[in-house]
Protein backbone atom coordinates (compact mmCIF):
# COMPACT_ATOMS: atom_id res chain seq x y z
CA UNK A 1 -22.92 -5.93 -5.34
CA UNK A 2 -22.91 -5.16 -9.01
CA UNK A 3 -20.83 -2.79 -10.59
CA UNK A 4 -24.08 -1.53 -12.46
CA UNK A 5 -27.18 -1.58 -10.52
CA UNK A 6 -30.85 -1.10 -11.23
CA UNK A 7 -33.44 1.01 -10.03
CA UNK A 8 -34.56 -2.00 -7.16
CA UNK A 9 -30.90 -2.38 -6.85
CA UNK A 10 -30.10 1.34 -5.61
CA UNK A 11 -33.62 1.75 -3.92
CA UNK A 12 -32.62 -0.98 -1.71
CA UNK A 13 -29.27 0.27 -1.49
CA UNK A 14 -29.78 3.36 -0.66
CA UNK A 15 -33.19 2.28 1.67
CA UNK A 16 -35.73 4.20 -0.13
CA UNK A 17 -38.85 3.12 -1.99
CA UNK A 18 -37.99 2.71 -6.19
CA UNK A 19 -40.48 5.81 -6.64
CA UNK A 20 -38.18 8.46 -4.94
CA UNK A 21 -35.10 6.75 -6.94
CA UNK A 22 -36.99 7.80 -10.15
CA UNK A 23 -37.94 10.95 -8.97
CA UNK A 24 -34.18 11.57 -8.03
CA UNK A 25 -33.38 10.66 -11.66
CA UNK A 26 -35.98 12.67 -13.22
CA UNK A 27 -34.30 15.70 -10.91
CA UNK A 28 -30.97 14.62 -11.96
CA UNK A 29 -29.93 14.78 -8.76
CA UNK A 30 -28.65 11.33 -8.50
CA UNK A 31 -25.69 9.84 -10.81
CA UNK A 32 -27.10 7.29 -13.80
CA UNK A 33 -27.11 5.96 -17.06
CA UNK A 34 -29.71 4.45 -19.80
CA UNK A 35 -29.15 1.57 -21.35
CA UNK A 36 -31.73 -0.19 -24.22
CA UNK A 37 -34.43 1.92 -21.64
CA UNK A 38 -33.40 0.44 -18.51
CA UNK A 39 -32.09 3.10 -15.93
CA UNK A 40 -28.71 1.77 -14.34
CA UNK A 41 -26.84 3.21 -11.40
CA UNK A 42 -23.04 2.95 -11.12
CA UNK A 43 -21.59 1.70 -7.84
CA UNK A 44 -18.63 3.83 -7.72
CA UNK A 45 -20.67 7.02 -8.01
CA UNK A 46 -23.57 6.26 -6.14
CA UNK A 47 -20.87 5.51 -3.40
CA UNK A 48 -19.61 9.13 -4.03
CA UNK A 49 -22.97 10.44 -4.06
CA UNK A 50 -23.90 9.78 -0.91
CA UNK A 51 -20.36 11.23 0.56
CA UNK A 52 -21.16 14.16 -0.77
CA UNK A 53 -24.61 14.07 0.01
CA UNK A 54 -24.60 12.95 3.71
CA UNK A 55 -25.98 15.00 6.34
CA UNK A 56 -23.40 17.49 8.01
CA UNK A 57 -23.67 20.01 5.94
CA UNK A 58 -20.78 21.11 3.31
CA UNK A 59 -17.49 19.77 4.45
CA UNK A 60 -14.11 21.68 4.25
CA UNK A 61 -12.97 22.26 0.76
CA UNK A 62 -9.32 20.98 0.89
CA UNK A 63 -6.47 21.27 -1.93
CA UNK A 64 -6.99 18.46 -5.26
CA UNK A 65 -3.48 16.00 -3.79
CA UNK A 66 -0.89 16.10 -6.18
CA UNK A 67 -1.46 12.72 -8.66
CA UNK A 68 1.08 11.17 -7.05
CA UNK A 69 1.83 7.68 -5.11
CA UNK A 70 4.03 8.19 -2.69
CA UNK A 71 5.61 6.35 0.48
CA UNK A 72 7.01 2.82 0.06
CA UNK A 73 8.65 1.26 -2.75
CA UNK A 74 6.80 -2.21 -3.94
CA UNK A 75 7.79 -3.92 -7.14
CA UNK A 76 4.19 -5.13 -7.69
CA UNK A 77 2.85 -1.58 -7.14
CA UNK A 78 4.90 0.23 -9.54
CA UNK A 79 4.03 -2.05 -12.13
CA UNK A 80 0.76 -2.14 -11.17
CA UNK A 81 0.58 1.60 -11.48
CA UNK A 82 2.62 1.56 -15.16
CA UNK A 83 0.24 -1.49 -16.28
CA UNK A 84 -2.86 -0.33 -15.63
CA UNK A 85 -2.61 3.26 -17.34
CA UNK A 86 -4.18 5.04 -13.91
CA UNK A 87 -2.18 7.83 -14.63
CA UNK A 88 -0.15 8.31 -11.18
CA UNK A 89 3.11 9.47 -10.51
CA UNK A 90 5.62 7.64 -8.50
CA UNK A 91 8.01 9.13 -5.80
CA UNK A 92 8.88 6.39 -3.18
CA UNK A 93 10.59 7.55 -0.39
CA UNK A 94 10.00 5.35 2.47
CA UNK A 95 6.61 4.87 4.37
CA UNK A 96 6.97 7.88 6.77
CA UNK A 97 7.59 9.94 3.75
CA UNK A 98 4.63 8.90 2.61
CA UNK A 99 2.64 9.18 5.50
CA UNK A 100 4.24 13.33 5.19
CA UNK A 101 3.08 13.83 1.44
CA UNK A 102 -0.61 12.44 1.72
CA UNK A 103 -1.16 14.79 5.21
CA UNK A 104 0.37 17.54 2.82
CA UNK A 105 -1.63 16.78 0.22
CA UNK A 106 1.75 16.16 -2.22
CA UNK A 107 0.35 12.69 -2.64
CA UNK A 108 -3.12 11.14 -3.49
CA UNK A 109 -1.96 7.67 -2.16
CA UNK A 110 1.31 6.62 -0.35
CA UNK A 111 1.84 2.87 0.52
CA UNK A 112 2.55 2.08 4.12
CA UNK A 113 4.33 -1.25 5.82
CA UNK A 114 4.76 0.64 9.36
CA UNK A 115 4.96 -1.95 12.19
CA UNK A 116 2.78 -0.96 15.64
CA UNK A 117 5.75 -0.80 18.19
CA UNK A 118 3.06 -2.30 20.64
CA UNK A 119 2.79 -5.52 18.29
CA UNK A 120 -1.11 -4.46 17.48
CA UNK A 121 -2.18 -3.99 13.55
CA UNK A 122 0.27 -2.67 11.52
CA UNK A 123 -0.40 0.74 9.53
CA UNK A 124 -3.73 1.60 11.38
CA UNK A 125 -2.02 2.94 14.63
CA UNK A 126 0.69 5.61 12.77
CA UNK A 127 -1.99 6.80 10.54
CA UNK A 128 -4.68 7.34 13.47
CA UNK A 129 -1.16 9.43 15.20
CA UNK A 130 -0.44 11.01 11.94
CA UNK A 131 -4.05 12.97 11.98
CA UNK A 132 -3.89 13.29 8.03
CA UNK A 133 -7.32 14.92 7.42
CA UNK A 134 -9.22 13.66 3.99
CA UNK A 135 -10.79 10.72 5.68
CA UNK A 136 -7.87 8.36 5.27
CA UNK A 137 -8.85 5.05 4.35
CA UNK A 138 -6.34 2.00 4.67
CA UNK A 139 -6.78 -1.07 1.73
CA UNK A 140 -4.40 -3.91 1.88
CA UNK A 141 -2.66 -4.48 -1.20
CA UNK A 142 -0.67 -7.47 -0.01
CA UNK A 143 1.15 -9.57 2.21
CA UNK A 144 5.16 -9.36 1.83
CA UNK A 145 7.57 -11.36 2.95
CA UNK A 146 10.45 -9.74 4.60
CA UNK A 147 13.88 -11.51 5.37
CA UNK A 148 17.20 -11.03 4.97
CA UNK A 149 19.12 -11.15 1.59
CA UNK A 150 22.05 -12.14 1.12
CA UNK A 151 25.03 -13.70 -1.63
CA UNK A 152 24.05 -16.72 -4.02
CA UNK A 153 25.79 -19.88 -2.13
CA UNK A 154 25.40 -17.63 1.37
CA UNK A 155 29.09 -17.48 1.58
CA UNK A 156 29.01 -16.57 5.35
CA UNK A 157 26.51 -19.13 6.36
CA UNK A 158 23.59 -16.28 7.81
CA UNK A 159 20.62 -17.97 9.60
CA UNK A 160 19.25 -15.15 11.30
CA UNK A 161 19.80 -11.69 12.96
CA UNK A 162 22.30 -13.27 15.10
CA UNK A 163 24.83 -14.46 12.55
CA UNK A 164 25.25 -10.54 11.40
CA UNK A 165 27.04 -10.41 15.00
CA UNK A 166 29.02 -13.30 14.98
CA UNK A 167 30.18 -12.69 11.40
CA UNK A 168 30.48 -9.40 11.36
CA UNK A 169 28.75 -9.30 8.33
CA UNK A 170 28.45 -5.57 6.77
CA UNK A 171 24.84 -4.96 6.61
CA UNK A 172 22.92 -2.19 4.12
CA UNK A 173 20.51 -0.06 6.33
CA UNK A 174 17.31 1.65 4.84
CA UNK A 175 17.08 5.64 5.16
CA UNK A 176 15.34 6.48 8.81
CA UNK A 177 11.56 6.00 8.25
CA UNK A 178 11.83 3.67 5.69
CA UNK A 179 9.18 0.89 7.01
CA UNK A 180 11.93 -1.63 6.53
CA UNK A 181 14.31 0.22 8.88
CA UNK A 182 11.27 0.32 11.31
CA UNK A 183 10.91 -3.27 10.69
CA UNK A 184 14.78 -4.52 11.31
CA UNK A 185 14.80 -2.18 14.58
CA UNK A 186 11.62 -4.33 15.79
CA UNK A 187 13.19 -7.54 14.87
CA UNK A 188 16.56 -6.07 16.41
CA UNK A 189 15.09 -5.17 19.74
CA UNK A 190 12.84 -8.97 19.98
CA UNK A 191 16.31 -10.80 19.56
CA UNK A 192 17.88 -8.28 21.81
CA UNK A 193 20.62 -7.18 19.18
CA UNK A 194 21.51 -3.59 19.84
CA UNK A 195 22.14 -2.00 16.81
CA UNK A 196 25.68 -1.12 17.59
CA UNK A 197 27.17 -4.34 17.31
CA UNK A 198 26.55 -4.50 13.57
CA UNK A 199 28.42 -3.67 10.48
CA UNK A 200 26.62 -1.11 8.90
CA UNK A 201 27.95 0.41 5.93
CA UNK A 202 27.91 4.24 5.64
CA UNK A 203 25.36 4.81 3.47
CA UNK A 204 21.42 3.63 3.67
CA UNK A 205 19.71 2.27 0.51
CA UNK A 206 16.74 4.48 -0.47
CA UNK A 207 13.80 1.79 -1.67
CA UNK A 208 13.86 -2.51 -1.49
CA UNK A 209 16.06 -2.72 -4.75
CA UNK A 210 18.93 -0.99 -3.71
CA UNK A 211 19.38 -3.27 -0.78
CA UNK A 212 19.23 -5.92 -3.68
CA UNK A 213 21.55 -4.05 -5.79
CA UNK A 214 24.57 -3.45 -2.92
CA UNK A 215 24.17 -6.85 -1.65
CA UNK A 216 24.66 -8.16 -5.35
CA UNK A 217 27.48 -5.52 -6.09
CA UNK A 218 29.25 -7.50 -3.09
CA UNK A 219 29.31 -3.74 -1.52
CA UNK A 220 27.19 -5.28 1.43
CA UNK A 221 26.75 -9.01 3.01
CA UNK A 222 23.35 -8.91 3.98
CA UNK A 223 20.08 -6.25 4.22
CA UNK A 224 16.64 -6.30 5.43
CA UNK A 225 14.08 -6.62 2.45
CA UNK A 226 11.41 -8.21 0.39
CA UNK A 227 11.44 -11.62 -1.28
CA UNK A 228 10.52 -10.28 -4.97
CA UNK A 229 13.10 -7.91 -4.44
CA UNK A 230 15.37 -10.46 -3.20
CA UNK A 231 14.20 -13.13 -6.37
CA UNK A 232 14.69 -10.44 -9.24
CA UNK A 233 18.65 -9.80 -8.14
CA UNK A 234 19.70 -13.48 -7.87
CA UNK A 235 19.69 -13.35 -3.82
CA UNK A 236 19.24 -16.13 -1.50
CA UNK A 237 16.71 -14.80 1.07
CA UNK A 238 16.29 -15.87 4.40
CA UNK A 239 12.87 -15.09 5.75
CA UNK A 240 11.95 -12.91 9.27
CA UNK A 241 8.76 -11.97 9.01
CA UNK A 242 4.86 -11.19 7.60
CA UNK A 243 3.89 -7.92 7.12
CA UNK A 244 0.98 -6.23 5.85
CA UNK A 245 1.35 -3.62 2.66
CA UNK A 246 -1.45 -1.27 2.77
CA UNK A 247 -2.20 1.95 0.21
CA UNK A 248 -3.16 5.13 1.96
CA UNK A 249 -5.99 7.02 0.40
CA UNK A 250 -8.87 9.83 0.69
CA UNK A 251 -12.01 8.46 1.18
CA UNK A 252 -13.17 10.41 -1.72
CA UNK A 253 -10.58 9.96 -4.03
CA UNK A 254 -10.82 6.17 -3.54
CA UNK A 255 -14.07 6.85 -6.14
CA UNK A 256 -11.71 8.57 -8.36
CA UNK A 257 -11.03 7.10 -11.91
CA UNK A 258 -6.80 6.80 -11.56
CA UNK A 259 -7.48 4.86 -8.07
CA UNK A 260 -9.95 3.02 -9.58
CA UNK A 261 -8.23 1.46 -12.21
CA UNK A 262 -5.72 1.02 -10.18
CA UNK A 263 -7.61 -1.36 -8.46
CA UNK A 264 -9.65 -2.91 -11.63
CA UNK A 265 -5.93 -4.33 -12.01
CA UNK A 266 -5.65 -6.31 -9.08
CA UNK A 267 -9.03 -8.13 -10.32
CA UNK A 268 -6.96 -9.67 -13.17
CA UNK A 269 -5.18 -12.58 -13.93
CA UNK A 270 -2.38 -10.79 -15.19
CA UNK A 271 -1.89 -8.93 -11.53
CA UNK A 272 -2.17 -12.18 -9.87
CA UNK A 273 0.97 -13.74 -12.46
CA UNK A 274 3.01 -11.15 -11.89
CA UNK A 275 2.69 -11.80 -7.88
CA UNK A 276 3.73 -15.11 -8.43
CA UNK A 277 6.60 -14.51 -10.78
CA UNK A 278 8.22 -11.44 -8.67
CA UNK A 279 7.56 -13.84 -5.37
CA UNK A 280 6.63 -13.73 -1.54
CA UNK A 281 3.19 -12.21 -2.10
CA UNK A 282 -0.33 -13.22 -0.51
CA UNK A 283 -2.83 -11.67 -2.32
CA UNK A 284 -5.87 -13.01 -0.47
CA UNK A 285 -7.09 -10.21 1.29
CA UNK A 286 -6.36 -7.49 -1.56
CA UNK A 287 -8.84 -4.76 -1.25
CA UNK A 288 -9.93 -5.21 1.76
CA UNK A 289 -10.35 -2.25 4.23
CA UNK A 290 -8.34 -2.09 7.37
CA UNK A 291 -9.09 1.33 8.73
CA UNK A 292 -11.85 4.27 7.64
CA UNK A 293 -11.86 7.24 9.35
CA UNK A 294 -15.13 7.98 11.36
């Protein structure tokens, strides 16, 4: 569908004949534009229109969210956010964190990587538990990589989970409800490692490139991350798993201007060279919608 659409566009869109479309502009009760004399409809606020519009009656007038992302730390994300001048603050915190903010409304979107402990979709369950309010909508903003980083050379020859064990490699945990420490536990309990037989040093990292940071520093041998984060330190990384990334947001401020150019970004070949150069993203199914409230 067009970004722009005309009067047969939105008639069809909308299922009505193009007679009550122009009687709804002459009204101006719908959202439009002229253009050389041609009536044109905007998606976005058409879209918005007919939120607001729907039968139902008025809905509950809720607090404007703090214009904030929130949740978990992704390298493409916050330069995604900086590059495309949306306007958003950052405050990353760990996907549970996240999950917090947006049902408090201190956060317009929060990004989520929160494995389903029953192996179903990730994200969709914990947000249909978290019972957030605003219509939360779920859009993928990519596939990461997650593995295990570790020294240049490897010095202690890691393959897997299990080598942390035999090692006794010292390990760099994430902050409880981090999605990564929600991740390792998963991976933890499938190879049947119990989390007391590793090395983990006494204090958690807070966001992917802190884990990158220790492990560098030589403060830690190994810790459960991304590849970009893993590529931009100089790590070797040893890969675990595919997980999905998704962005949290109201269904009405997903028509908003900062979330939509937010998006517009992701459209771009710059978006798409920056996922290659930071490393261990899919972008193929960015955008799409994994979960709209009813």
């Amino acid at each position: 569908m067009q970004q722009l659409m005309t009067t047969r566009e939105v008639a069809e869109y909308l299922r009505l004949k193009e007679r009550k479309v122009y009687e709804l502009v002459r009204t101006g009760a719908i959202p439009c534009t002229r253009v050389t004399g041609k009536w044109l409809f905007p998606r976005a606020l058409i879209d918005r229109w007919l939120l607001e519009h729907g039968e139902g009656g008025a809905r509950e007038m809720r607090p404007t969210p703090a214009q904030v992302v929130a949740g978990s730390h992704d390298p493409l994300l916050e330069w995604a956010v900086q590059a495309s001048g949306c306007g958003l603050a950052l405050l990353f915190g760990g996907s549970l964190d996240g999950l917090s903010r947006f049902a408090r409304d201190e956060a317009v979107v929060a990004g989520l990587h929160i494995p389903d402990p029953e192996g179903a979709e990730d994200n969709v369950g914990a947000v249909r538990e978290a019972g957030t309010g605003r219509e939360p909508v779920l859009i993928e903003w990519a596939h990461r990589t997650q593995g295990l980083m570790v020294a240049p050379g490897n010095p202690l020859g890691i393959k897997g989970l299990g080598d942390l064990v035999s090692t006794g490699a010292r390990l760099i945990d994430r902050q409880p409800g981090a999605g990564s420490r929600l991740r390792l536990d998963r991976l933890l309990e499938e190879a049947a490692i119990a989390r007391a037989d590793l090395a983990i040093v006494d204090e958690p990292a807070i966001n992917e490139n802190d884990v990158a940071r220790e492990v560098h520093a030589g403060h830690a041998d190994a810790g459960l991350g991304i590849e970009a984060a893993a590529r931009e330190a100089g790590l070797e990384f040893l890969p675990l798993a595919d997980e999905r990334f998704d962005l949290l947001i109201g269904r009405r401020d997903y028509f908003e201007p900062p979330f939509q150019k937010l998006l517009a970004i992701t459209r771009t070949r710059r978006f798409a060279d920056r996922a290659a150069t930071l490393g261990g993203y899919d972008l193929s199914g960015t955008g799409a919608v994994h979960y709209n409230a009813p």
